[in-house]
C-alpha atoms as a PDB file:
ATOM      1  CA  UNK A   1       2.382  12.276  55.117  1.00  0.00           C
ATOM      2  CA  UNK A   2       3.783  14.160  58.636  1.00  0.00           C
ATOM      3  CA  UNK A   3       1.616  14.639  61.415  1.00  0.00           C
ATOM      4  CA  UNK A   4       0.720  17.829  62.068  1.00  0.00           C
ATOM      5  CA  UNK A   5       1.284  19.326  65.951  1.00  0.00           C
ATOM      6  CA  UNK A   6      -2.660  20.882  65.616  1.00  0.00           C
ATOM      7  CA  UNK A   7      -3.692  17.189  65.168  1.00  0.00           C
ATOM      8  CA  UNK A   8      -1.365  15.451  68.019  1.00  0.00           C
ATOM      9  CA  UNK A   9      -2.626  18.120  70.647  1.00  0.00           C
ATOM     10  CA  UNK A  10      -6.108  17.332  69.276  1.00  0.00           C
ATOM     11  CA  UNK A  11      -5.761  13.491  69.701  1.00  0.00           C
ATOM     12  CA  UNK A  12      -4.401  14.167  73.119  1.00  0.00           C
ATOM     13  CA  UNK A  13      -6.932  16.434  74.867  1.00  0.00           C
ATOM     14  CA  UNK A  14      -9.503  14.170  73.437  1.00  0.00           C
ATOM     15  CA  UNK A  15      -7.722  10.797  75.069  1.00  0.00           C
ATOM     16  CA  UNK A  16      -7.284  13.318  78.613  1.00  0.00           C
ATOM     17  CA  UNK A  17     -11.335  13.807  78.581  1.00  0.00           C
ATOM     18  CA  UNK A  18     -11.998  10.334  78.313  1.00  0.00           C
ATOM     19  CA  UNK A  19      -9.941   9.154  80.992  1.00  0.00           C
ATOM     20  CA  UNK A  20     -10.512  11.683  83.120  1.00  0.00           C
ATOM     21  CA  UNK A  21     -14.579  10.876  82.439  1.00  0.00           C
ATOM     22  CA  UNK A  22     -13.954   7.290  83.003  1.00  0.00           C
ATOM     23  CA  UNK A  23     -12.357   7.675  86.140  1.00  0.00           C
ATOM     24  CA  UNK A  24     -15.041  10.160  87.618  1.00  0.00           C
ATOM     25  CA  UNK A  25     -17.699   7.949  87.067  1.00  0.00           C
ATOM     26  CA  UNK A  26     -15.931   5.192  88.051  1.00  0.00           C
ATOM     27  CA  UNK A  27     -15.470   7.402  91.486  1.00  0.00           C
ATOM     28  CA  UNK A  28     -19.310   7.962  91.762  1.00  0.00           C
ATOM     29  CA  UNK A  29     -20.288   4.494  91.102  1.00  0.00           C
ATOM     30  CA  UNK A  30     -17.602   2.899  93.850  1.00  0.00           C
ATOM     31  CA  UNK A  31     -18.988   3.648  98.184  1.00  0.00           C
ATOM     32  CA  UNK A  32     -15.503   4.864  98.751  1.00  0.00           C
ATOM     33  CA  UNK A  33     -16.157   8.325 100.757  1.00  0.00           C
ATOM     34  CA  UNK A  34     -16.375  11.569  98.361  1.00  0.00           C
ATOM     35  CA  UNK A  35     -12.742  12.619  99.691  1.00  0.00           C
ATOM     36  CA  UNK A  36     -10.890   9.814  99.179  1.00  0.00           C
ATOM     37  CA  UNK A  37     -12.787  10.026  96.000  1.00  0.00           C
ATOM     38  CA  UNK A  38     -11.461  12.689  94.853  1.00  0.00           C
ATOM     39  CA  UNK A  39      -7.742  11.799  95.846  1.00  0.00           C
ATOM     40  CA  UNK A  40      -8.213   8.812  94.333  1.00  0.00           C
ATOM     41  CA  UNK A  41      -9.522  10.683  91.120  1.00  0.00           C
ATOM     42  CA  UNK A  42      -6.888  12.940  91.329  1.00  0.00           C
ATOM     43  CA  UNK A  43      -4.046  10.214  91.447  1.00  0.00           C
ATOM     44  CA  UNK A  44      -5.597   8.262  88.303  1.00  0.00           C
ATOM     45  CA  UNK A  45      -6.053  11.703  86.602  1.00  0.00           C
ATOM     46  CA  UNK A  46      -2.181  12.582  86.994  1.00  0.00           C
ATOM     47  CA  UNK A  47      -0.993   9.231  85.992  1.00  0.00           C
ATOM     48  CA  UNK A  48      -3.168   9.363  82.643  1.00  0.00           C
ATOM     49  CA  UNK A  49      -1.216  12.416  81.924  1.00  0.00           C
ATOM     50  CA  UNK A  50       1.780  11.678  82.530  1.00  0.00           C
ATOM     51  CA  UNK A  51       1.024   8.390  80.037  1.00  0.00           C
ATOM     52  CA  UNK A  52      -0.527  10.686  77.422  1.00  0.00           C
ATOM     53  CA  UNK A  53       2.499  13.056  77.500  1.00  0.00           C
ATOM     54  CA  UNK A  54       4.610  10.103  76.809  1.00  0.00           C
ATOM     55  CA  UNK A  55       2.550   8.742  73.763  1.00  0.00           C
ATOM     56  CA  UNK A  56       2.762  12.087  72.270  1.00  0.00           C
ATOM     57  CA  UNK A  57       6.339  12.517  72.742  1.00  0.00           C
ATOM     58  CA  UNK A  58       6.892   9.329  71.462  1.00  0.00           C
ATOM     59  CA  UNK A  59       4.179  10.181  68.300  1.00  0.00           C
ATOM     60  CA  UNK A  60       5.880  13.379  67.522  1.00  0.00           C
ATOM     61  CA  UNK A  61       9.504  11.603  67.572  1.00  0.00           C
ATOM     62  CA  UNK A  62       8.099   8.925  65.069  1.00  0.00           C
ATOM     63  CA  UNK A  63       6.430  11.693  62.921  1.00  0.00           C
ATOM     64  CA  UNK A  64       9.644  13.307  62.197  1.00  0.00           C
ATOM     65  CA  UNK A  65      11.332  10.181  60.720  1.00  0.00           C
ATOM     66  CA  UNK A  66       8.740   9.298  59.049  1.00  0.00           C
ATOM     67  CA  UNK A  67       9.597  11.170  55.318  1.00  0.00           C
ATOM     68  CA  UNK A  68       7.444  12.398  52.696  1.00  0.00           C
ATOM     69  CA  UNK A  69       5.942   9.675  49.898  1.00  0.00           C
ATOM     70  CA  UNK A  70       8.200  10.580  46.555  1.00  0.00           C
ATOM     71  CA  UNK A  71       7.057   9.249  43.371  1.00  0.00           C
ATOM     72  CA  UNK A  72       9.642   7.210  41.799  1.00  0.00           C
ATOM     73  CA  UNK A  73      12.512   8.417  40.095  1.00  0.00           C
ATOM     74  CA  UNK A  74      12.316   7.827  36.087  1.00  0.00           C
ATOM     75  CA  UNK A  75      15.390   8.857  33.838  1.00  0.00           C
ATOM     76  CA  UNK A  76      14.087   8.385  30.292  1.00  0.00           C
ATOM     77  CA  UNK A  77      17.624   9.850  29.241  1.00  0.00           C
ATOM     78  CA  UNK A  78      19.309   6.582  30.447  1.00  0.00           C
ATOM     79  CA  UNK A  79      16.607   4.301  28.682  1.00  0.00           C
ATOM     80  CA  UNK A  80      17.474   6.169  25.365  1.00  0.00           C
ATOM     81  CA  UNK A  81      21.352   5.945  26.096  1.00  0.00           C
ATOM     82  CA  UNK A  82      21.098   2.644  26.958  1.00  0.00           C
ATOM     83  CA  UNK A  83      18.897   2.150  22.938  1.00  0.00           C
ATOM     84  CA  UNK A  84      22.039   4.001  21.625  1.00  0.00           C
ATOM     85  CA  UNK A  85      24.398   1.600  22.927  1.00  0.00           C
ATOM     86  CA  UNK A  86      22.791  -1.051  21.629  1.00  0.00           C
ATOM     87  CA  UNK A  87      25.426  -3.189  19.354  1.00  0.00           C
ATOM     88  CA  UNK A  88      24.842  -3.615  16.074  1.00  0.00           C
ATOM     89  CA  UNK A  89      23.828  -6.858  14.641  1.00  0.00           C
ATOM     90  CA  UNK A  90      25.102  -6.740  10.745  1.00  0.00           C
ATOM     91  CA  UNK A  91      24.595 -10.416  10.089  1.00  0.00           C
ATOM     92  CA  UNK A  92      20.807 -10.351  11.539  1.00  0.00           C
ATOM     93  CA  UNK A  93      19.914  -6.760   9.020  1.00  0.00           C
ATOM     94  CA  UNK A  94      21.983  -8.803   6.068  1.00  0.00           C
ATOM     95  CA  UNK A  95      19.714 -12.064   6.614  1.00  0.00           C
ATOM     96  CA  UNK A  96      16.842  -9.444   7.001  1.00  0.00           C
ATOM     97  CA  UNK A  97      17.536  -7.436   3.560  1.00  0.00           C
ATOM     98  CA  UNK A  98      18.029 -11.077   1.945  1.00  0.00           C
ATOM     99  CA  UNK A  99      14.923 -12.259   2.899  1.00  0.00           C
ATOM    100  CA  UNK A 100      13.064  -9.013   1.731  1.00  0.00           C
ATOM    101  CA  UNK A 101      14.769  -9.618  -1.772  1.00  0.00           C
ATOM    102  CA  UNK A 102      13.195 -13.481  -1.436  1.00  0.00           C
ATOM    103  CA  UNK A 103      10.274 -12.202  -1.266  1.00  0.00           C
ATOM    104  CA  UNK A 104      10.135  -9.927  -3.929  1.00  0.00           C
ATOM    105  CA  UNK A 105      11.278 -11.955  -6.096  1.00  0.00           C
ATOM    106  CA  UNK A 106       8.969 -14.779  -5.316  1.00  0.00           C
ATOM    107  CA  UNK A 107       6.193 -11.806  -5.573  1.00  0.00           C
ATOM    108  CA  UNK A 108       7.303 -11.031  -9.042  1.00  0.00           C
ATOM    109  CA  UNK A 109       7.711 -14.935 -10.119  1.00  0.00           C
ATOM    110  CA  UNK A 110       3.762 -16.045  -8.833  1.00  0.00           C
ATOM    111  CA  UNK A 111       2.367 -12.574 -10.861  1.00  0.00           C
ATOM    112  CA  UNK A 112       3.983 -13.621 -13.906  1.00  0.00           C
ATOM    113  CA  UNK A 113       2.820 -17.354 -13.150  1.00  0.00           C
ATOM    114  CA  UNK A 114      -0.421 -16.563 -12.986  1.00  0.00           C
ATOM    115  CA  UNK A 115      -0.284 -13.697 -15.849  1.00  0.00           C
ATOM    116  CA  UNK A 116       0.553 -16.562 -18.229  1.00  0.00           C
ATOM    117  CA  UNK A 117      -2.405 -19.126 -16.753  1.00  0.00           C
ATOM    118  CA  UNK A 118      -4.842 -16.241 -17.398  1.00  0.00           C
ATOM    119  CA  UNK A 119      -3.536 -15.882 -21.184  1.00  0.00           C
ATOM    120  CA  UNK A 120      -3.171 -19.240 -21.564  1.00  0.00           C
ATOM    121  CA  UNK A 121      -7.126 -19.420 -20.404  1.00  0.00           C
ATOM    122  CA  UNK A 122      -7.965 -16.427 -22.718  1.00  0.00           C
ATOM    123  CA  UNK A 123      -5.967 -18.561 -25.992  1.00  0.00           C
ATOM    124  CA  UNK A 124      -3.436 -15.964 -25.942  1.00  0.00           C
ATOM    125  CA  UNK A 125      -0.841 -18.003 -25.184  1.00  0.00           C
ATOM    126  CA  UNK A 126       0.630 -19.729 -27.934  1.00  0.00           C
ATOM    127  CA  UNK A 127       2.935 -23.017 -28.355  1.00  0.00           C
ATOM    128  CA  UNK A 128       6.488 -23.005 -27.786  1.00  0.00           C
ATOM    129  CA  UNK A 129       7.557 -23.381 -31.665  1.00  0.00           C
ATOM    130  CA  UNK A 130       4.724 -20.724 -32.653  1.00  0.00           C
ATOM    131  CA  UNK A 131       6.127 -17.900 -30.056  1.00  0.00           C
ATOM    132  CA  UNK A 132       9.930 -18.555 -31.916  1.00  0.00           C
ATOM    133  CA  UNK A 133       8.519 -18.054 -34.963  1.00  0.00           C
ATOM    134  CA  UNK A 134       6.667 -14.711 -34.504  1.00  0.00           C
ATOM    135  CA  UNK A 135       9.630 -13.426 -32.424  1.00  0.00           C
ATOM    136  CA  UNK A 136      10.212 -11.562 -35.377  1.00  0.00           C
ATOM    137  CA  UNK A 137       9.035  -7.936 -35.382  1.00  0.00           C
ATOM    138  CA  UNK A 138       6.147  -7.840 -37.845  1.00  0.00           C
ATOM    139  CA  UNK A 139       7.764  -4.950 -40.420  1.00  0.00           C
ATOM    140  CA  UNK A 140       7.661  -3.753 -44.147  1.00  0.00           C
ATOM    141  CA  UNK A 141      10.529  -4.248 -46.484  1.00  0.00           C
ATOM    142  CA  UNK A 142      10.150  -0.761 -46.912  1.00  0.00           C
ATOM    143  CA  UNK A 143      10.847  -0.020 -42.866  1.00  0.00           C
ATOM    144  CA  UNK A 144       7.555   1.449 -42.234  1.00  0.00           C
ATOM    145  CA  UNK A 145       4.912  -0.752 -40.007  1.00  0.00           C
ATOM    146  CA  UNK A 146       1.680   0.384 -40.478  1.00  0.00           C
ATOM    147  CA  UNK A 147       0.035   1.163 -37.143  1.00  0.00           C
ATOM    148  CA  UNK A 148      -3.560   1.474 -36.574  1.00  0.00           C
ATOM    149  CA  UNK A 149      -4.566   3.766 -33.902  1.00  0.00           C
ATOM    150  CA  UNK A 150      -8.053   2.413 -31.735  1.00  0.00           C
ATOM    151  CA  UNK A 151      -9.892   2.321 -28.832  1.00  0.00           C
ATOM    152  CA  UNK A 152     -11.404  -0.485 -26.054  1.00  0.00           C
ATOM    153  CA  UNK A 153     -14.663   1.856 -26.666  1.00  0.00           C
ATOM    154  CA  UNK A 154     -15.093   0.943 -30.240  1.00  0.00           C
ATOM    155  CA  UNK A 155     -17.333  -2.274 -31.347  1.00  0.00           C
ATOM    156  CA  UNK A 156     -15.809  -5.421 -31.201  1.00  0.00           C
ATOM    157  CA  UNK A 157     -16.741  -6.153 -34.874  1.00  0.00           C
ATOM    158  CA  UNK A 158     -15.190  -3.248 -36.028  1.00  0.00           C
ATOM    159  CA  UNK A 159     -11.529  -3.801 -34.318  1.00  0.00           C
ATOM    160  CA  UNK A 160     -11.917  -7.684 -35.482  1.00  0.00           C
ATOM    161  CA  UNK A 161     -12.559  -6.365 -39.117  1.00  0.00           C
ATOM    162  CA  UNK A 162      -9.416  -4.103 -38.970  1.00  0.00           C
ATOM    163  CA  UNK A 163      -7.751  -7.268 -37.364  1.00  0.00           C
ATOM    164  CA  UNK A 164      -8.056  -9.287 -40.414  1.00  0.00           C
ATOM    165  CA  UNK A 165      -6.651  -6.401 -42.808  1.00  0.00           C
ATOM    166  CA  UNK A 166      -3.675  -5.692 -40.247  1.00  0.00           C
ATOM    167  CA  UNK A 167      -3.353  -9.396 -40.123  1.00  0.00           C
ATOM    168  CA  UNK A 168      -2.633  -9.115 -44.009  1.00  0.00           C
ATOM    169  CA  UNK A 169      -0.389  -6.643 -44.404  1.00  0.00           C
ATOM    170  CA  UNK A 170       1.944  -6.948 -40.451  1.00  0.00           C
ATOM    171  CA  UNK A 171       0.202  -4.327 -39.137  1.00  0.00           C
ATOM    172  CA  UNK A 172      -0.236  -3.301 -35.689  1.00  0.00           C
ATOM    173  CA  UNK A 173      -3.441  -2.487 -33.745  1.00  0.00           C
ATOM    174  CA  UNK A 174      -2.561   0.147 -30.638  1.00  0.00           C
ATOM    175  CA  UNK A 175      -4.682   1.414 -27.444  1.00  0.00           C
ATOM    176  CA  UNK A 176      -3.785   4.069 -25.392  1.00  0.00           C
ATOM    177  CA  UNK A 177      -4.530   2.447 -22.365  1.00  0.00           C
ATOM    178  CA  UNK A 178      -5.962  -0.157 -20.565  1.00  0.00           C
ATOM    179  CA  UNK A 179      -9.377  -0.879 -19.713  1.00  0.00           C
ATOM    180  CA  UNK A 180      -9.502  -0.775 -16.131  1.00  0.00           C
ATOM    181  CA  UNK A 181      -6.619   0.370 -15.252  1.00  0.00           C
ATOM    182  CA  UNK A 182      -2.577  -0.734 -15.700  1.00  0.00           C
ATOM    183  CA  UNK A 183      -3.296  -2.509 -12.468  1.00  0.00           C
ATOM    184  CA  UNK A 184      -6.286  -4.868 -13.763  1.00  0.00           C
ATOM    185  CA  UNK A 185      -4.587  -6.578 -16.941  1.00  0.00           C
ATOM    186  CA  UNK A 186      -7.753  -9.357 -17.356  1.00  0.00           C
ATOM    187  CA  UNK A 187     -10.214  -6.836 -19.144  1.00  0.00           C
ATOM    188  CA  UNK A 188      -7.100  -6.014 -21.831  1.00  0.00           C
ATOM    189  CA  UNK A 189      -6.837  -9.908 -21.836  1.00  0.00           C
ATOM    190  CA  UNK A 190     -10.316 -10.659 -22.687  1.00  0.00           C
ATOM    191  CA  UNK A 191     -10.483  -7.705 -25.001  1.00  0.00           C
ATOM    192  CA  UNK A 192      -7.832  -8.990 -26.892  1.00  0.00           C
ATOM    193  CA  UNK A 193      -8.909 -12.916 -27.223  1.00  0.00           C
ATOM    194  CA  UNK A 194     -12.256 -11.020 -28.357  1.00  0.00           C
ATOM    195  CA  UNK A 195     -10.351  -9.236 -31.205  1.00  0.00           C
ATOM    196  CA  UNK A 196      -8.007 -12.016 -32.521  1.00  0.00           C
ATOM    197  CA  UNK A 197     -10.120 -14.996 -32.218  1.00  0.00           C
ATOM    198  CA  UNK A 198     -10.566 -16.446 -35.645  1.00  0.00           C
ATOM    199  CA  UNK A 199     -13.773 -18.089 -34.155  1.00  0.00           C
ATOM    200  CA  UNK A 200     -15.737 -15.919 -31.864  1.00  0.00           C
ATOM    201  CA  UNK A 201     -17.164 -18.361 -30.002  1.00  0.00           C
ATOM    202  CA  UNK A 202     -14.216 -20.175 -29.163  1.00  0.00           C
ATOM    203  CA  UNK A 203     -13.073 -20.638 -25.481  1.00  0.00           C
ATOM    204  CA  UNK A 204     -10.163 -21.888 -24.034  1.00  0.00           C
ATOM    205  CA  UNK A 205      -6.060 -22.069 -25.212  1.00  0.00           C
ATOM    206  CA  UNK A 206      -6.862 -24.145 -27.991  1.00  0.00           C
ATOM    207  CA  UNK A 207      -8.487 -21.295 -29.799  1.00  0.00           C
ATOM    208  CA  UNK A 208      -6.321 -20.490 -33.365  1.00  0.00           C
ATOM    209  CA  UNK A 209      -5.522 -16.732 -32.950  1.00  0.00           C
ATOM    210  CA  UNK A 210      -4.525 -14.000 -35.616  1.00  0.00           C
ATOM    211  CA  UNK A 211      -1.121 -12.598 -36.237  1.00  0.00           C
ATOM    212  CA  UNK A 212      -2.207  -9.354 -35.382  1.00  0.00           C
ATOM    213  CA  UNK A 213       0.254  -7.268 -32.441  1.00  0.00           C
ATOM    214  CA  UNK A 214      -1.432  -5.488 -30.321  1.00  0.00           C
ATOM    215  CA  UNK A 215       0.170  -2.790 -27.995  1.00  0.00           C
ATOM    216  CA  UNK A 216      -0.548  -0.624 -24.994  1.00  0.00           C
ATOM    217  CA  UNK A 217       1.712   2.875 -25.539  1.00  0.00           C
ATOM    218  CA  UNK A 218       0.647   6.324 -24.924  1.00  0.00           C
ATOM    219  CA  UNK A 219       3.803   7.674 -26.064  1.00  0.00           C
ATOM    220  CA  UNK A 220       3.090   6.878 -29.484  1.00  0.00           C
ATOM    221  CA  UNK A 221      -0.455   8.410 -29.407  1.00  0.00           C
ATOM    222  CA  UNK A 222       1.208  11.259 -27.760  1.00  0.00           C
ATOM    223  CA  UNK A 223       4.206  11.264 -30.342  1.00  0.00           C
ATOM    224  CA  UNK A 224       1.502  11.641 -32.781  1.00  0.00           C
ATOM    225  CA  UNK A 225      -1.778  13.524 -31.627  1.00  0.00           C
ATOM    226  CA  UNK A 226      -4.227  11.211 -31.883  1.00  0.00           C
ATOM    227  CA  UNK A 227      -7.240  12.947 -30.172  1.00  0.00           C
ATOM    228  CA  UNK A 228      -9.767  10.390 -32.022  1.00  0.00           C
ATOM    229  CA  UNK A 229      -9.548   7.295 -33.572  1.00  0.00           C
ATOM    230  CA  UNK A 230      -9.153   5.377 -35.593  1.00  0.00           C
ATOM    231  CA  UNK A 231      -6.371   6.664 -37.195  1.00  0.00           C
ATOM    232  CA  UNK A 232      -3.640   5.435 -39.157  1.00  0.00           C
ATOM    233  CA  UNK A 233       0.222   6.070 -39.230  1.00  0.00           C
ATOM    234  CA  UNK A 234       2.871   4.730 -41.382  1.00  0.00           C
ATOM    235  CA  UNK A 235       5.875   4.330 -37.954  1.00  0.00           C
ATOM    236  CA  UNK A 236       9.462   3.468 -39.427  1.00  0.00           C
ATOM    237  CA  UNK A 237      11.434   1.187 -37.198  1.00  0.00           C
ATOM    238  CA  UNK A 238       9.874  -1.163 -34.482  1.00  0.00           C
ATOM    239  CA  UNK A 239       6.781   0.690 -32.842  1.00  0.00           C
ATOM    240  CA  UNK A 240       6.510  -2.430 -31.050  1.00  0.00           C
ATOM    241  CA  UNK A 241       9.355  -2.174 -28.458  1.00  0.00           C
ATOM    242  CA  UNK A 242       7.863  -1.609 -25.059  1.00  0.00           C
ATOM    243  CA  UNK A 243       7.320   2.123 -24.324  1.00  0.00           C
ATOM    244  CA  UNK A 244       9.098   2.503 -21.183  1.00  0.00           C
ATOM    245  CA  UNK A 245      12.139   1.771 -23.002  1.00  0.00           C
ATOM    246  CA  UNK A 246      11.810   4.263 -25.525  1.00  0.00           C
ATOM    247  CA  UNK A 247      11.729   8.188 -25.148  1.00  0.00           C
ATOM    248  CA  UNK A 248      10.122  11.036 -27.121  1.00  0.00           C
ATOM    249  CA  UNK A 249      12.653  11.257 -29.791  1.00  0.00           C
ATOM    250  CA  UNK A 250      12.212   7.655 -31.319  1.00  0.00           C
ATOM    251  CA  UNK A 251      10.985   7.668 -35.343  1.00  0.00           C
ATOM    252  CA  UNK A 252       7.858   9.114 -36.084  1.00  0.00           C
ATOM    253  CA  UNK A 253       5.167   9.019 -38.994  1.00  0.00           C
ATOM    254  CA  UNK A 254       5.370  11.768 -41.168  1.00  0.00           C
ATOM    255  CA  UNK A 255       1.475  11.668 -41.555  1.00  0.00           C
ATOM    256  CA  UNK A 256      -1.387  10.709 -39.883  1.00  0.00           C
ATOM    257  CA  UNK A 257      -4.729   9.842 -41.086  1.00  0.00           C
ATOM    258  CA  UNK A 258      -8.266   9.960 -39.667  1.00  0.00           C
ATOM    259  CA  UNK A 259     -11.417   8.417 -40.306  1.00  0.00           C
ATOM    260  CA  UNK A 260     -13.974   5.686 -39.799  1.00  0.00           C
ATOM    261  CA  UNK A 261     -13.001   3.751 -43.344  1.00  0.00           C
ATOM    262  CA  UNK A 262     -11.623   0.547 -44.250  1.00  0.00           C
ATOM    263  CA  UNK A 263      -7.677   0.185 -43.857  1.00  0.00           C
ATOM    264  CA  UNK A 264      -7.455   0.044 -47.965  1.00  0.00           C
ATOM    265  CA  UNK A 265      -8.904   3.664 -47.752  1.00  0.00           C
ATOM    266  CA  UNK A 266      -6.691   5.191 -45.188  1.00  0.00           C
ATOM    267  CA  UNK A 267      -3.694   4.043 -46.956  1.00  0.00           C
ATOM    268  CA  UNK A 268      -4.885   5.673 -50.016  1.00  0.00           C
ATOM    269  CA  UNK A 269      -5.706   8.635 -48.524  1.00  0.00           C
ATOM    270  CA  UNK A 270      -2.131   8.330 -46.468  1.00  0.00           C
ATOM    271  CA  UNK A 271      -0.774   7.736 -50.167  1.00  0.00           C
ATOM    272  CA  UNK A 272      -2.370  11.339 -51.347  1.00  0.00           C
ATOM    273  CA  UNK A 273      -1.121  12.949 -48.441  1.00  0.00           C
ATOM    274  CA  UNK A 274       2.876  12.276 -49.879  1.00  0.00           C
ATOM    275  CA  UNK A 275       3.016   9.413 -48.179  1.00  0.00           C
ATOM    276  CA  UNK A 276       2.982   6.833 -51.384  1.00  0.00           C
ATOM    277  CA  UNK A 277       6.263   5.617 -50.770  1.00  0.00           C
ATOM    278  CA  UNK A 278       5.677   4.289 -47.276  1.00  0.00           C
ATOM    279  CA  UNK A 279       2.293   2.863 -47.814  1.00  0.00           C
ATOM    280  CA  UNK A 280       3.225   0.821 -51.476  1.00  0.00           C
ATOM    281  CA  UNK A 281       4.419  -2.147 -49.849  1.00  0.00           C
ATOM    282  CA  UNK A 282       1.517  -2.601 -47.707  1.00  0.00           C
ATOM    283  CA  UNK A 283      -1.208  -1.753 -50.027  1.00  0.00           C
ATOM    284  CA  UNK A 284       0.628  -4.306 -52.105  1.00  0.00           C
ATOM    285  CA  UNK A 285       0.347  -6.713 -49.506  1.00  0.00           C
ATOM    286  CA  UNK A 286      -3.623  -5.949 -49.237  1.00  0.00           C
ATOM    287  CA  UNK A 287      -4.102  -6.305 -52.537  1.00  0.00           C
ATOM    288  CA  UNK A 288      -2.678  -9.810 -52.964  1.00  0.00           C
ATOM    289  CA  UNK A 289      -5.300 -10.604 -50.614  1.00  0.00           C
END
């Protein structure tokens, strides 16, 4: 901050009145006779001047080297140069992409770890030798699997009735969805043990389960326009396979049939509807029974 000349000349003829007080009543205070008094006042008057003009001269010489405060100087566009020219480190963003992999692997590997304890809990699970031999897909010798269209909003003692007729003739039980969600796979679980428990109050792995698939796909209830269930549909090929690897074009029933009957019923009605030749084997099947 400078120091203004208004101020200096300010300071200065407030320092002169001072002195020149002091001295006066130093003057009337002393015996010294009023003349020599006022030599002597005088004298000490002139020589605090001549001081005071030399403190100023020497203020106002210091004032104009002194310069103003600056803030300091920032260049952000050398800080982002200098980010630019930062080298690259290839071995550190290899190491760093190989341990993202690790992980998501190791994500992958503890879901499907603990996917399997929760079936196992459930019973749905089976042994080694049992999962080899129903690796199989469950179809007719004719090439048609009969597929029985239902809901997780239907009685349980209806779906476990239709799961001992499927369970007769290979057939499959499907769901649109998942109750709860694709993101909450226990309710589906328990749902399930529910269904193909041969003993209803049985808890555990060691429960003896049907041979009954069941399957999550809405492309094959949209393949087929189910609006209501249950329903039944004579599928050739292997409705099975997982949905995401099929597409809109795989086989399709060439009749569909509603109502709230036993399985023997819809087949006959299927039968009626021209479909005798697809449904023979099974209702062969279910009549053996």
């Amino acid at each position: 901050m400078r120091i203004s000349k208004r101020s200096i000349h300010s300071a200065c003829m407030g320092l002169l009145l001072s002195v020149a007080t002091a001295a006066l009543a130093q003057v009337v205070a002393s015996d010294v006779p009023r003349g020599d008094a006022r030599q002597s006042a005088a004298d000490q008057g002139q020589a605090s001047m001549e001081r005071l003009k030399g403190t100023v001269a020497r203020g106002k010489e210091n004032a104009a080297h002194v310069p103003d405060p600056k803030p300091p100087r920032t260049d952000s566009r050398r800080a982002f140069e200098g980010l630019h020219k930062r080298l690259p480190a290839p071995d550190i963003e290899a190491r760093a992409r190989a341990a993202q992999a690790r992980g998501e692997a190791s994500l992958a590997a503890e879901r499907e770890r603990q996917a399997k304890a929760l079936r196992q809990a459930l019973g749905l699970e089976p042994a080694e030798e049992l999962a080899l031999a129903k690796a199989t897909p469950a179809a007719t010798a004719t090439g048609w699997m009969p597929v029985l269209f239902v809901s997780s909003s239907m009685p349980i003692s209806t779906l476990r009735n239709y799961a001992v007729q499927l369970e007769n003739i290979r057939g499959v039980m499907a769901f649109r969805g998942v109750p709860g969600g694709l993101r909450k796979m226990g309710p589906m679980a328990k749902l399930t043990a529910q269904i193909l428990r041969l003993d209803p109050g049985c808890e555990g792995p060691s429960c003896v389960m049907r041979d009954v698939q069941l399957i999550v796909d809405p492309i094959v209830f949209r393949q087929h326009g189910i609006a209501q269930v249950p329903a039944l549909a004579m599928i050739p090929g292997d409705p099975t396979q997982a949905y995401c690897e099929r597409d809109e074009e795989s086989p399709r029933a060439t009749h569909v049939v509603f109502g709230d009957s036993a399985l023997a019923g819809l087949l006959d009605e299927y039968a009626r509807l021209g479909g005798k030749e697809e449904v023979s084997h099974a209702q062969a099947l279910l009549g053996a029974r």
